[in-house]
C-alpha atoms as a PDB file:
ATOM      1  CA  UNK A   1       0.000   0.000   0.000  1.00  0.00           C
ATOM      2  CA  UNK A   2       1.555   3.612  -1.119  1.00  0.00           C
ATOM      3  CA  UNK A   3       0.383   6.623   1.127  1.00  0.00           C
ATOM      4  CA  UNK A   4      -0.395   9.448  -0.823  1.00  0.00           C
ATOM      5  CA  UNK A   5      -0.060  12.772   0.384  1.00  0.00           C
ATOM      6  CA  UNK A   6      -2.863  14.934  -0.780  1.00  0.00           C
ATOM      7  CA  UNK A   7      -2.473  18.987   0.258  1.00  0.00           C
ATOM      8  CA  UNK A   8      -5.821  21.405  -0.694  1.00  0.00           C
ATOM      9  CA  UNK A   9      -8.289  23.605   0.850  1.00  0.00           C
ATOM     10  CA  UNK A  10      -9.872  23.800   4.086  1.00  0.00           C
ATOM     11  CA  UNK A  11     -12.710  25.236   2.024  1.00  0.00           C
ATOM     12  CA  UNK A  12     -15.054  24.308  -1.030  1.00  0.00           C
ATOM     13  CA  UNK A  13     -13.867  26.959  -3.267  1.00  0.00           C
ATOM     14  CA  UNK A  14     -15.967  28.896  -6.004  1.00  0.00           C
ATOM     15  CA  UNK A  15     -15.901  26.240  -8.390  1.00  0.00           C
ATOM     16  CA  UNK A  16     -17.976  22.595  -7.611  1.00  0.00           C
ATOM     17  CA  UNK A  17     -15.629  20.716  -9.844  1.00  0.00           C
ATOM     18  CA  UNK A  18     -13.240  21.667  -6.715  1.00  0.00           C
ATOM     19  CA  UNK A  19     -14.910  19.370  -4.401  1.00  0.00           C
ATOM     20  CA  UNK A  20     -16.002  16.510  -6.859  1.00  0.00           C
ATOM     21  CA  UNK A  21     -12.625  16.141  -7.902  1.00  0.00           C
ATOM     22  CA  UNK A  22     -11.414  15.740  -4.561  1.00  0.00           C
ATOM     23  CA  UNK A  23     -14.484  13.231  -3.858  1.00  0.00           C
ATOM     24  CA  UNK A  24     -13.097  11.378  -7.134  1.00  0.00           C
ATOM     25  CA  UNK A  25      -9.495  11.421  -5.867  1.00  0.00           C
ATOM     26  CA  UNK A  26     -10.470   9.798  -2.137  1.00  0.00           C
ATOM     27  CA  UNK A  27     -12.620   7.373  -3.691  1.00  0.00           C
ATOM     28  CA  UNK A  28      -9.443   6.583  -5.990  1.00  0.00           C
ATOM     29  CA  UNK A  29      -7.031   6.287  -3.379  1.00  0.00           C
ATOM     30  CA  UNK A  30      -9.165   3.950  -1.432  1.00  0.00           C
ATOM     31  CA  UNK A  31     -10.434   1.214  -4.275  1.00  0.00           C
ATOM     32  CA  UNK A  32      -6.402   0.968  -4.873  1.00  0.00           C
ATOM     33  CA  UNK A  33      -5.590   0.091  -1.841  1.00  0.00           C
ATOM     34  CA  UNK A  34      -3.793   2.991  -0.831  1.00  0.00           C
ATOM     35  CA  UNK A  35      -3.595   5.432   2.014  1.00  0.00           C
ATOM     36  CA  UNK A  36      -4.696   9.214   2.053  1.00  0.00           C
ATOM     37  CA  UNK A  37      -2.368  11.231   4.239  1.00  0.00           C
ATOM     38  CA  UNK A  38      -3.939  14.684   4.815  1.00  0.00           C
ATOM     39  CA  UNK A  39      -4.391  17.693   7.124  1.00  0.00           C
ATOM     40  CA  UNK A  40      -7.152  15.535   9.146  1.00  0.00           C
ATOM     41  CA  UNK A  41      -9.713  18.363   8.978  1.00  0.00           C
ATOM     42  CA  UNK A  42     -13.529  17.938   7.966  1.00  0.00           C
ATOM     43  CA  UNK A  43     -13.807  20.609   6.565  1.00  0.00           C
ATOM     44  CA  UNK A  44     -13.735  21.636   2.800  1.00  0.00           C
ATOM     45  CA  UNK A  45     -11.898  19.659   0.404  1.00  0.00           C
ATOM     46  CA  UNK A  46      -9.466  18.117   3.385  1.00  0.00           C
ATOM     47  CA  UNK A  47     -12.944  16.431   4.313  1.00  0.00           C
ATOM     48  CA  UNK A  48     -14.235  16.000   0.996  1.00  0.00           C
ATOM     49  CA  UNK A  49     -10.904  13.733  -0.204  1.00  0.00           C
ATOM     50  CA  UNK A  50     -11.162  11.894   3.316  1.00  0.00           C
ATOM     51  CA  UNK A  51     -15.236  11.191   3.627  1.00  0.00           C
ATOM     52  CA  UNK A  52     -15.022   9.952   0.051  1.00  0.00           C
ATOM     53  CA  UNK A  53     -11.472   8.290   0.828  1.00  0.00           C
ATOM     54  CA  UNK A  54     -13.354   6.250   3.851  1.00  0.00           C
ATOM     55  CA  UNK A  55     -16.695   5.795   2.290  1.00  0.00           C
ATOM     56  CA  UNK A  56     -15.165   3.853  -0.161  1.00  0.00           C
ATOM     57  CA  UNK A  57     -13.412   1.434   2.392  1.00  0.00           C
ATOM     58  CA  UNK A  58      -9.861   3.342   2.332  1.00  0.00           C
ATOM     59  CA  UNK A  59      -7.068   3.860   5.228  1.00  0.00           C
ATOM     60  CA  UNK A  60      -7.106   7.551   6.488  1.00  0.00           C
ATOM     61  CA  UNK A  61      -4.160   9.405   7.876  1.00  0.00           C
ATOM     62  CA  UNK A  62      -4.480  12.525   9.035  1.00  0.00           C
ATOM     63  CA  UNK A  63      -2.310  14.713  10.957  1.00  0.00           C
ATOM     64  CA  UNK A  64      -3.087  18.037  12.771  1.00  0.00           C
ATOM     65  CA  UNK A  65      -1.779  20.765  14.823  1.00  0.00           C
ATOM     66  CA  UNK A  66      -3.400  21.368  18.315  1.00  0.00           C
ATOM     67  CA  UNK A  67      -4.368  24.977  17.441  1.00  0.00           C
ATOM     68  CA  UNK A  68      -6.723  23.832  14.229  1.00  0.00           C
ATOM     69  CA  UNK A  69      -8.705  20.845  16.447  1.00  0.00           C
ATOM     70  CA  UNK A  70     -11.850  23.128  16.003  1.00  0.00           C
ATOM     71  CA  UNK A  71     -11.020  25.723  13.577  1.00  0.00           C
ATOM     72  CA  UNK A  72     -10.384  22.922  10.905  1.00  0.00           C
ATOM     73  CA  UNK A  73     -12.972  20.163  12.834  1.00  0.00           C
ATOM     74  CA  UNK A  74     -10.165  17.697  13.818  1.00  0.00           C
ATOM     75  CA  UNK A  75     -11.570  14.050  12.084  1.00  0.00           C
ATOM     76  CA  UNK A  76     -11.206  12.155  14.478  1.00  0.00           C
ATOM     77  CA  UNK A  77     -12.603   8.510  13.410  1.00  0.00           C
ATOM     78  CA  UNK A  78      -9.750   8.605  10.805  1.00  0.00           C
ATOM     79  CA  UNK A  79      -7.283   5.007  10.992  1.00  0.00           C
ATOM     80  CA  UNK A  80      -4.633   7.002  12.219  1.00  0.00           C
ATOM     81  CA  UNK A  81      -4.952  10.210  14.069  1.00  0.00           C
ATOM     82  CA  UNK A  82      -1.951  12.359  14.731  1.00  0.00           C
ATOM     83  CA  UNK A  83      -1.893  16.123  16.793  1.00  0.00           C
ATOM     84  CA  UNK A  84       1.320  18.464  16.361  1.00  0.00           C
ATOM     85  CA  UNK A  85       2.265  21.172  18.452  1.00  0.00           C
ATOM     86  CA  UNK A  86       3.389  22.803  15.515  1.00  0.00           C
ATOM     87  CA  UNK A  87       2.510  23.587  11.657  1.00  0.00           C
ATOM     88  CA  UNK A  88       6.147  22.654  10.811  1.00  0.00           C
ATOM     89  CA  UNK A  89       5.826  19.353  12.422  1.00  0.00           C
ATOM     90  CA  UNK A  90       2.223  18.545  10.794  1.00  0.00           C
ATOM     91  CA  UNK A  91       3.914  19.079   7.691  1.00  0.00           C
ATOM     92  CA  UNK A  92       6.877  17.380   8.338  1.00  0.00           C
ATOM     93  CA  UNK A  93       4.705  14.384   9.604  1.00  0.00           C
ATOM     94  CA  UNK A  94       2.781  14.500   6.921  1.00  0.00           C
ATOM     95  CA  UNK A  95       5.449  14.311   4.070  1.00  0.00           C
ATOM     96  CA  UNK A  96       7.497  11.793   5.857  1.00  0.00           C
ATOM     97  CA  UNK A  97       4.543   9.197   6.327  1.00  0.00           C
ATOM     98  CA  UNK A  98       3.815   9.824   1.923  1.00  0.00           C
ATOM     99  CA  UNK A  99       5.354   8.311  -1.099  1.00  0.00           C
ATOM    100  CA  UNK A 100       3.750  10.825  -3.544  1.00  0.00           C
ATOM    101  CA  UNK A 101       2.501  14.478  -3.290  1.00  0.00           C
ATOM    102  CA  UNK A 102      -0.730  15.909  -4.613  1.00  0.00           C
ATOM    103  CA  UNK A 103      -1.847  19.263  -4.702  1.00  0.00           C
ATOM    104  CA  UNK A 104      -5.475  19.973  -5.001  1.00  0.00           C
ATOM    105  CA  UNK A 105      -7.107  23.861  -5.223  1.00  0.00           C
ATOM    106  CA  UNK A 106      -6.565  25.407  -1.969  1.00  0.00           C
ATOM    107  CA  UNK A 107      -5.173  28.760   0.099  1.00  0.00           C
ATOM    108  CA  UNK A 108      -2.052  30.125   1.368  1.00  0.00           C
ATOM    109  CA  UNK A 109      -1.494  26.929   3.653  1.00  0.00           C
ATOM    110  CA  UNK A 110      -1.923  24.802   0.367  1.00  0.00           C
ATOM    111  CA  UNK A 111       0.650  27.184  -1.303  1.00  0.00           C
ATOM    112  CA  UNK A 112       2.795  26.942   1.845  1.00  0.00           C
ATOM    113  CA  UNK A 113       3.129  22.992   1.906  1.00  0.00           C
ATOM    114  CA  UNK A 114       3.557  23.067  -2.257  1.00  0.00           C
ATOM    115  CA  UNK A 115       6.317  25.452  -1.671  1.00  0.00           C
ATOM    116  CA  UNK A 116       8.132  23.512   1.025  1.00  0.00           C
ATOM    117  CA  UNK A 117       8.102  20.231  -0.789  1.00  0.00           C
ATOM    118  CA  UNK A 118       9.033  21.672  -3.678  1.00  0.00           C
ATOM    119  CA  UNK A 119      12.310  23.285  -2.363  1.00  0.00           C
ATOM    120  CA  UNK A 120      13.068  19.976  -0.546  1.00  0.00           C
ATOM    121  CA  UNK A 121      13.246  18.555  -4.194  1.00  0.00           C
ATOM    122  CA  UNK A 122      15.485  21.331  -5.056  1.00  0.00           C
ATOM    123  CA  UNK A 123      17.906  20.856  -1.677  1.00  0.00           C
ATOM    124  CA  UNK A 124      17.758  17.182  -3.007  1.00  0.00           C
ATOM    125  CA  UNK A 125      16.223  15.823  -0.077  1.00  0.00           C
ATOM    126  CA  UNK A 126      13.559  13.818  -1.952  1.00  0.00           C
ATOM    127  CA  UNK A 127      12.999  12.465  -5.233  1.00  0.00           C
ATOM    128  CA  UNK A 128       9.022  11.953  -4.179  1.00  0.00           C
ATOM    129  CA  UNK A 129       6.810  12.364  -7.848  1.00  0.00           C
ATOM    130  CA  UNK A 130       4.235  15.591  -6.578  1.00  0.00           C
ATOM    131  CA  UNK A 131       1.495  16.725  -8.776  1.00  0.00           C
ATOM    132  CA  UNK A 132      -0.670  19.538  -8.956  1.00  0.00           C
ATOM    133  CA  UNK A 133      -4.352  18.763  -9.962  1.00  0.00           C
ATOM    134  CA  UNK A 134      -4.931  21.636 -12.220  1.00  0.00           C
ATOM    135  CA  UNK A 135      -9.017  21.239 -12.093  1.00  0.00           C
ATOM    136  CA  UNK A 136     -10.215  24.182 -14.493  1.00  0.00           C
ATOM    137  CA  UNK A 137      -6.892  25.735 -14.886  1.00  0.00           C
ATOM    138  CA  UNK A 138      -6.615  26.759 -11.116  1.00  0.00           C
ATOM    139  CA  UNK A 139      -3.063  26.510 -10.779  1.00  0.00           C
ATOM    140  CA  UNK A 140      -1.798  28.037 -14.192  1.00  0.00           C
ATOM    141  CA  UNK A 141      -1.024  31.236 -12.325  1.00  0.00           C
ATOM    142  CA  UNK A 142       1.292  29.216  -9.896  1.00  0.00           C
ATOM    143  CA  UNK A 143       2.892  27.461 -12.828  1.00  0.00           C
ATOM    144  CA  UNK A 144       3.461  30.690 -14.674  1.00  0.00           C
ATOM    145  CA  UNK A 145       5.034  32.180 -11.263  1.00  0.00           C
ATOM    146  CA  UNK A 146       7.243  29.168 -10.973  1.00  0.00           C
ATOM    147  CA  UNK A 147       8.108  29.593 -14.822  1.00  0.00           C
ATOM    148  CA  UNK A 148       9.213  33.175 -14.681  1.00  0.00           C
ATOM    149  CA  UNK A 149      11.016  32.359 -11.052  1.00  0.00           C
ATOM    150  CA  UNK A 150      13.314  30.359 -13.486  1.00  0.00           C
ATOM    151  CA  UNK A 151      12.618  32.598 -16.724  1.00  0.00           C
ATOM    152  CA  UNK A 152      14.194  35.432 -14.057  1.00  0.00           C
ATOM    153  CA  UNK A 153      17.719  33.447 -13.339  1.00  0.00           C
ATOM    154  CA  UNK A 154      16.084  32.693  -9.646  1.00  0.00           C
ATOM    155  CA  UNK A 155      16.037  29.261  -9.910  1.00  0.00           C
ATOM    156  CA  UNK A 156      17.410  26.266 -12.941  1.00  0.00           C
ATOM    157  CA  UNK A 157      15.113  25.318 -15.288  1.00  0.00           C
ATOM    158  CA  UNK A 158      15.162  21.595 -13.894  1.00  0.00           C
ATOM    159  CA  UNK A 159      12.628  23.078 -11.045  1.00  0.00           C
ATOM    160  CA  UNK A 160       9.891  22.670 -13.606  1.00  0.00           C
ATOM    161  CA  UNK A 161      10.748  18.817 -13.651  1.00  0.00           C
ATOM    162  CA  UNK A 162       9.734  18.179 -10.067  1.00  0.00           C
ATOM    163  CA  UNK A 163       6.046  18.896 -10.344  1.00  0.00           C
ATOM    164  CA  UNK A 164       3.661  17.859 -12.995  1.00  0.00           C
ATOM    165  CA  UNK A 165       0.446  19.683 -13.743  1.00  0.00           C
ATOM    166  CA  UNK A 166      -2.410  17.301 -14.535  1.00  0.00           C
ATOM    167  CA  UNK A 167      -5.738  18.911 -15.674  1.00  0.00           C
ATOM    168  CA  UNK A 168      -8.292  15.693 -14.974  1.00  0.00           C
ATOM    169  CA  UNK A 169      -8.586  13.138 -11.542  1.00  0.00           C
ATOM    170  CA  UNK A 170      -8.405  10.644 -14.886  1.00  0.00           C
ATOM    171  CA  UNK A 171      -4.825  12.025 -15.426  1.00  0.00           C
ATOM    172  CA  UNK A 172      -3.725  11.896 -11.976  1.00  0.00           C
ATOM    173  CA  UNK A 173      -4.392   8.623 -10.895  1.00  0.00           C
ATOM    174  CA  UNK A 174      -2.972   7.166 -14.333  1.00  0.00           C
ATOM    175  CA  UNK A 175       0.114   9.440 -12.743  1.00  0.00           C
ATOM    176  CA  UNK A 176       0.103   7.800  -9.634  1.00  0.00           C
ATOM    177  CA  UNK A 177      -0.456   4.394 -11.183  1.00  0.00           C
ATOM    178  CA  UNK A 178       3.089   4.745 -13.128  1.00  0.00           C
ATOM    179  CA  UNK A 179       4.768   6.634 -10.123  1.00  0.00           C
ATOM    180  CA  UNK A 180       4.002   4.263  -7.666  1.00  0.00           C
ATOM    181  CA  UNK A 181       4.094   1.078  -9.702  1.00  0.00           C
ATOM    182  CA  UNK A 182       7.310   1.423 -10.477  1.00  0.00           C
ATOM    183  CA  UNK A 183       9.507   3.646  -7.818  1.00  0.00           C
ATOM    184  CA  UNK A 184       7.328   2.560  -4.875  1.00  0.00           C
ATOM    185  CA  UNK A 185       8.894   4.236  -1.490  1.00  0.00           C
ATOM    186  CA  UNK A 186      11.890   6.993  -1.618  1.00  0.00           C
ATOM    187  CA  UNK A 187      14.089   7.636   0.946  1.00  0.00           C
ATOM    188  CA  UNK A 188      14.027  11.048   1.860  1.00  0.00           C
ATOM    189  CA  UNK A 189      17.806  12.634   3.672  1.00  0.00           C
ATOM    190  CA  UNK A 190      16.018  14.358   6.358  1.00  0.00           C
END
């Protein structure tokens, strides 16, 4: 069984697709046999990805810090439950217990944990495949920043090799099919 990270929104979002994409992706993760890792709330598309990731039999991990129990409904009849004192560790927690990364619409703490993971590819401290589920174009503006970030001379080009942005849940899972089929865990030099 391969965990699967999955970072998004403690909200719905404008757009519906937002939230039945994330109800496709849970459903995925569970009918093949793998784990969601998550932020463990119930709220938005965190609990949309984890009510559809247990309703279809799946194993649940979530991971929380003790200042977003209520503000992000702590789910608490999840396999695993896990509280943090901090954001750092939640993240750190959450990354360490994955073997891939996925990125679904969210906010600034979405953008945060994208952010993170992707500069730990660029320190070299994890060859993990991470995806961005790009579900009516949402995250074109974060590609383009990352683009002119290496347009600019900020960063080398090979940056834009450590994500892949997939428009359809179709896409994605074929995605994680290949990536996980065939490189299974990483180590990660932490």
């Amino acid at each position: 069984m391969a965990s699967i990270c999955v970072y998004c929104g403690s909200r719905f979002g404008a757009d519906p697709a937002y939230k039945a994409d994330a109800e496709a992706l849970g459903t995925w993760i569970a009918r093949s046999g793998h784990q969601l890792v998550y932020g463990a709330g119930d709220v938005g598309l965190m609990g949309a990805v984890a009510n559809a990731t247990q309703a279809a039999g799946g194993e649940t991990f979530g991971v929380i810090p003790g200042h977003l129990l209520e503000r992000e409904v702590g789910k608490r009849d999840l396999s695993r439950f896990v509280v943090t004192e901090t954001m750092h560790e939640r993240k750190k927690v959450m990354f360490m217990n994955s073997d891939a990364i996925v990125v679904l619409p969210g906010g600034a703490g979405s953008l945060d944990e994208f952010f993170e993971v992707l500069t730990w590819r660029q320190l070299g401290l994890h060859t993990k495949p991470m995806y961005l589920l790009d579900t009516n174009g949402y995250w074109e503006p974060l590609d383009g920043l990352v683009k002119h970030v290496v347009s600019n001379g900020f960063a080398d080009a090979s940056l834009l090799s450590f994500y892949t942005k997939l428009s359809t849940v179709a896409s994605l899972t074929g995605a994680l099919k290949d990536a996980l089929g065939s490189t299974g865990s990483t180590p990660d030099k932490f």
